[in-house]
Protein backbone atom coordinates (compact mmCIF):
# COMPACT_ATOMS: atom_id res chain seq x y z
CA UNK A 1 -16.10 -15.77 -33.87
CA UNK A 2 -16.28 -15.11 -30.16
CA UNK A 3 -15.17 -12.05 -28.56
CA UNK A 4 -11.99 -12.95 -25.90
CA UNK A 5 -13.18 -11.57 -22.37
CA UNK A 6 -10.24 -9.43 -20.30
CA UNK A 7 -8.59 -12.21 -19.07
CA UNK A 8 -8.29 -14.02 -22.22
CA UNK A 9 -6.62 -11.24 -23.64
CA UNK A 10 -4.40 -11.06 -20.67
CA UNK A 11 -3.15 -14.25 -20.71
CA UNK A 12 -1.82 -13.67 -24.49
CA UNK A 13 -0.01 -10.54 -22.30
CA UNK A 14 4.24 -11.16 -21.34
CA UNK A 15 2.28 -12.58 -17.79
CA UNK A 16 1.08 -15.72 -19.67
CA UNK A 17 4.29 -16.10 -21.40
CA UNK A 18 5.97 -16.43 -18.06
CA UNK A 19 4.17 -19.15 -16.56
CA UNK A 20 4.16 -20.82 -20.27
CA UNK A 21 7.91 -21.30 -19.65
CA UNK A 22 6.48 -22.42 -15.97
CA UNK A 23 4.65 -24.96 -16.78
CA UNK A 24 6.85 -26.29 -19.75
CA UNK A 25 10.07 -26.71 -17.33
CA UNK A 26 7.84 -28.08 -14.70
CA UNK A 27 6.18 -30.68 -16.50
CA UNK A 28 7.38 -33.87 -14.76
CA UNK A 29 7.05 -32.55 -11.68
CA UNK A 30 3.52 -31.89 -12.04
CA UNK A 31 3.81 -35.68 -12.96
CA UNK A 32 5.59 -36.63 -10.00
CA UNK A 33 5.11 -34.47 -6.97
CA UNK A 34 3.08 -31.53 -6.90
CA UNK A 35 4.47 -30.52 -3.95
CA UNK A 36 7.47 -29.28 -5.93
CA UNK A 37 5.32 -27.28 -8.01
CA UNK A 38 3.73 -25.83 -5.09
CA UNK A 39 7.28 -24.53 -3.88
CA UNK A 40 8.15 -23.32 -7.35
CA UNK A 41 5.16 -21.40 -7.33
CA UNK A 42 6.48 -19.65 -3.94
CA UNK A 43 9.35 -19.35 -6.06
CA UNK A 44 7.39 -16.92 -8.50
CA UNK A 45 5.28 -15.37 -5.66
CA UNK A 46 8.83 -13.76 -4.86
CA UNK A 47 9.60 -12.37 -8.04
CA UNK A 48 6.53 -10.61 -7.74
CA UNK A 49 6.49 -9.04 -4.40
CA UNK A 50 6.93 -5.62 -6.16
CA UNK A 51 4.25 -5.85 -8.61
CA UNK A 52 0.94 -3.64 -8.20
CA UNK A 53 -1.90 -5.63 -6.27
CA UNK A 54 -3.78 -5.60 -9.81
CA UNK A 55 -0.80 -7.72 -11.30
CA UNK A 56 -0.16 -10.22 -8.30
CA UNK A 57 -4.03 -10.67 -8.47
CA UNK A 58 -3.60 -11.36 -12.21
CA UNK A 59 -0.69 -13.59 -11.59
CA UNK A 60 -2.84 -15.94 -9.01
CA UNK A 61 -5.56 -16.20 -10.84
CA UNK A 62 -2.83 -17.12 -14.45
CA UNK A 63 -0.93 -19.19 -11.90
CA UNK A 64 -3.97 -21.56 -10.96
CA UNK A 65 -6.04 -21.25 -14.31
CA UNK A 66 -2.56 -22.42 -16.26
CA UNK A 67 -1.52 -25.26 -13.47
CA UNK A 68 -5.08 -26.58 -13.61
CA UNK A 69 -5.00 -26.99 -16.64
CA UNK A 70 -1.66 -28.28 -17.61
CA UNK A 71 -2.33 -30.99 -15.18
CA UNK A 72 -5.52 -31.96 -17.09
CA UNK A 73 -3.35 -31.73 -20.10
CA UNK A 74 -0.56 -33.94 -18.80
CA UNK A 75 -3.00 -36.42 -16.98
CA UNK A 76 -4.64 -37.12 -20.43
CA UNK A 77 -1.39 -37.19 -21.92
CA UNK A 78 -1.55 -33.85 -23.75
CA UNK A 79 1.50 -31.42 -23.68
CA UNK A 80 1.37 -28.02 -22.42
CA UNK A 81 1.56 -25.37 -24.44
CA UNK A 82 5.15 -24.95 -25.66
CA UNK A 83 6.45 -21.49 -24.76
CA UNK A 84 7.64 -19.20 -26.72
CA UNK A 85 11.68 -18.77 -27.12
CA UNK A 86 12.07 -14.86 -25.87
CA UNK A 87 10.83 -13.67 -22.78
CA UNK A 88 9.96 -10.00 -22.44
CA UNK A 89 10.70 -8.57 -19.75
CA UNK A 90 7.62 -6.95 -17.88
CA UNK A 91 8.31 -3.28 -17.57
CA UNK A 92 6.83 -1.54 -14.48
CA UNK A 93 6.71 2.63 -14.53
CA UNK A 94 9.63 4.10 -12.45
CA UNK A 95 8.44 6.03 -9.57
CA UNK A 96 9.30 9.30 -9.40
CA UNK A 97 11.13 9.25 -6.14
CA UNK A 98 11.88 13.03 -5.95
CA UNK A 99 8.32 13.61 -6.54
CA UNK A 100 7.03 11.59 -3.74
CA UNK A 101 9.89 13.47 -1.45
CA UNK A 102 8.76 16.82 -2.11
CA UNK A 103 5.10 15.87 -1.75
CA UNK A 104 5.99 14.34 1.33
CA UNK A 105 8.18 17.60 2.40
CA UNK A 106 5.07 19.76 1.31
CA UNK A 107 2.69 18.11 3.41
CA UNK A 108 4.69 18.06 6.37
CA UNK A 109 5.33 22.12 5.96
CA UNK A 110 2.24 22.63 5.28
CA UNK A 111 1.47 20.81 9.15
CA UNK A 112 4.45 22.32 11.00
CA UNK A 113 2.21 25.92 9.90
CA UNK A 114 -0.81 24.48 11.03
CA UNK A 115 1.05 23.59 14.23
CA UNK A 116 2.82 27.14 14.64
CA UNK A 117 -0.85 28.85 13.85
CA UNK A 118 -2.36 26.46 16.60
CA UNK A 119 1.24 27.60 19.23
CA UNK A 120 -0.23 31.26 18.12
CA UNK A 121 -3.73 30.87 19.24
CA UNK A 122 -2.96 28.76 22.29
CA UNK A 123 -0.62 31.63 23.39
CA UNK A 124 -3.23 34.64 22.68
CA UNK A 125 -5.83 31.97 25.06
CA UNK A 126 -3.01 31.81 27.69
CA UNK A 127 -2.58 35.70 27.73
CA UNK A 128 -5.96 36.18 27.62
CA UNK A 129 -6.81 33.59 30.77
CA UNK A 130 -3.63 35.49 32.76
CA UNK A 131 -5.26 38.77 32.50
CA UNK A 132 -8.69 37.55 33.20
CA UNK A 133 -6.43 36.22 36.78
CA UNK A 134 -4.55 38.77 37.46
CA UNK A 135 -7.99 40.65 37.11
CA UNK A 136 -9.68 38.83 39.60
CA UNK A 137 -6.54 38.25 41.85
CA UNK A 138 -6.98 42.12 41.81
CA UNK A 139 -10.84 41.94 43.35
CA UNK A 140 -9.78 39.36 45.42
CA UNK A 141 -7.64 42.32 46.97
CA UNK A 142 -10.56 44.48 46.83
CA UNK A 143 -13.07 42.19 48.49
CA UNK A 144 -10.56 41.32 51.02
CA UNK A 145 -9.55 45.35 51.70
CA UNK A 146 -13.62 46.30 51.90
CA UNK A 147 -13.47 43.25 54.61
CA UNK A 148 -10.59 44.74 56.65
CA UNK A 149 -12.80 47.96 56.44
CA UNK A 150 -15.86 46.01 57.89
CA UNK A 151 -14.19 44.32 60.85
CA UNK A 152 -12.44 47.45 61.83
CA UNK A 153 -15.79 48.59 62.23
């Protein structure tokens, strides 16, 4: 017996069973315009806009495998796959919204310190370059008083 690879098993998951139901209620249109089926998938695309990039890839990749092959299926005259009558819902994990707020809030207090401990040093630099001015402001004075003393000469 062969082994199912990952996406086998996946498509056994409540993902499969949703575009099961797809494919069953959209069976004459595959037969008669595909371009309906191509706005019903648009349809689905927005029910998933929430999902986690690893399910909407999943959910492509179902989406063409399955219409593929149901048109095969209907083309040779087959049936799809009949779905099955109770559709689970697909249960994504809550975020913790609080969480993300106070990691968000610690992040941001933990910059507004770096930012006051930068203010700090930039102010001990400015107090330092001021004295180094008023320092040579004061031989300025000096050089200009020893002048004076010169031309008086």
């Amino acid at each position: 017996m062969k082994s199912k690879n990952s996406f086998d098993s996946k498509l056994e998951s409540e993902h499969y069973i949703d575009l099961q139901i797809f494919i069953h209620r959209n069976e004459l249109v595959v037969k008669s315009n595909l371009k309906e089926i191509e706005e019903q998938l648009f349809a689905i695309g927005d029910d998933i806009i929430n999902y986690t990039n690893e399910d909407k890839a999943f959910y492509a990749e179902a989406m063409i495998n399955i219409i593929t092959k149901a048109v095969k299926m209907i083309q040779s005259g087959l049936t799809p796959i009949q779905p099955k009558p109770v559709l689970p819902k697909i249960k994504k994990p809550k975020k913790d919204r609080f969480a993300e707020i106070q990691a968000r809030l610690d992040r941001l207090e933990l910059e507004n310190m770096q930012l006051k401990a930068e203010i700090v040093e930039l102010r001990a630099e400015n107090a330092q370059l001021k004295a180094e001015n008023a320092q040579l402001k004061a031989e300025i004075v000096q050089l200009k008083v020893r002048l004076s003393k010169y031309e008086q000469v």
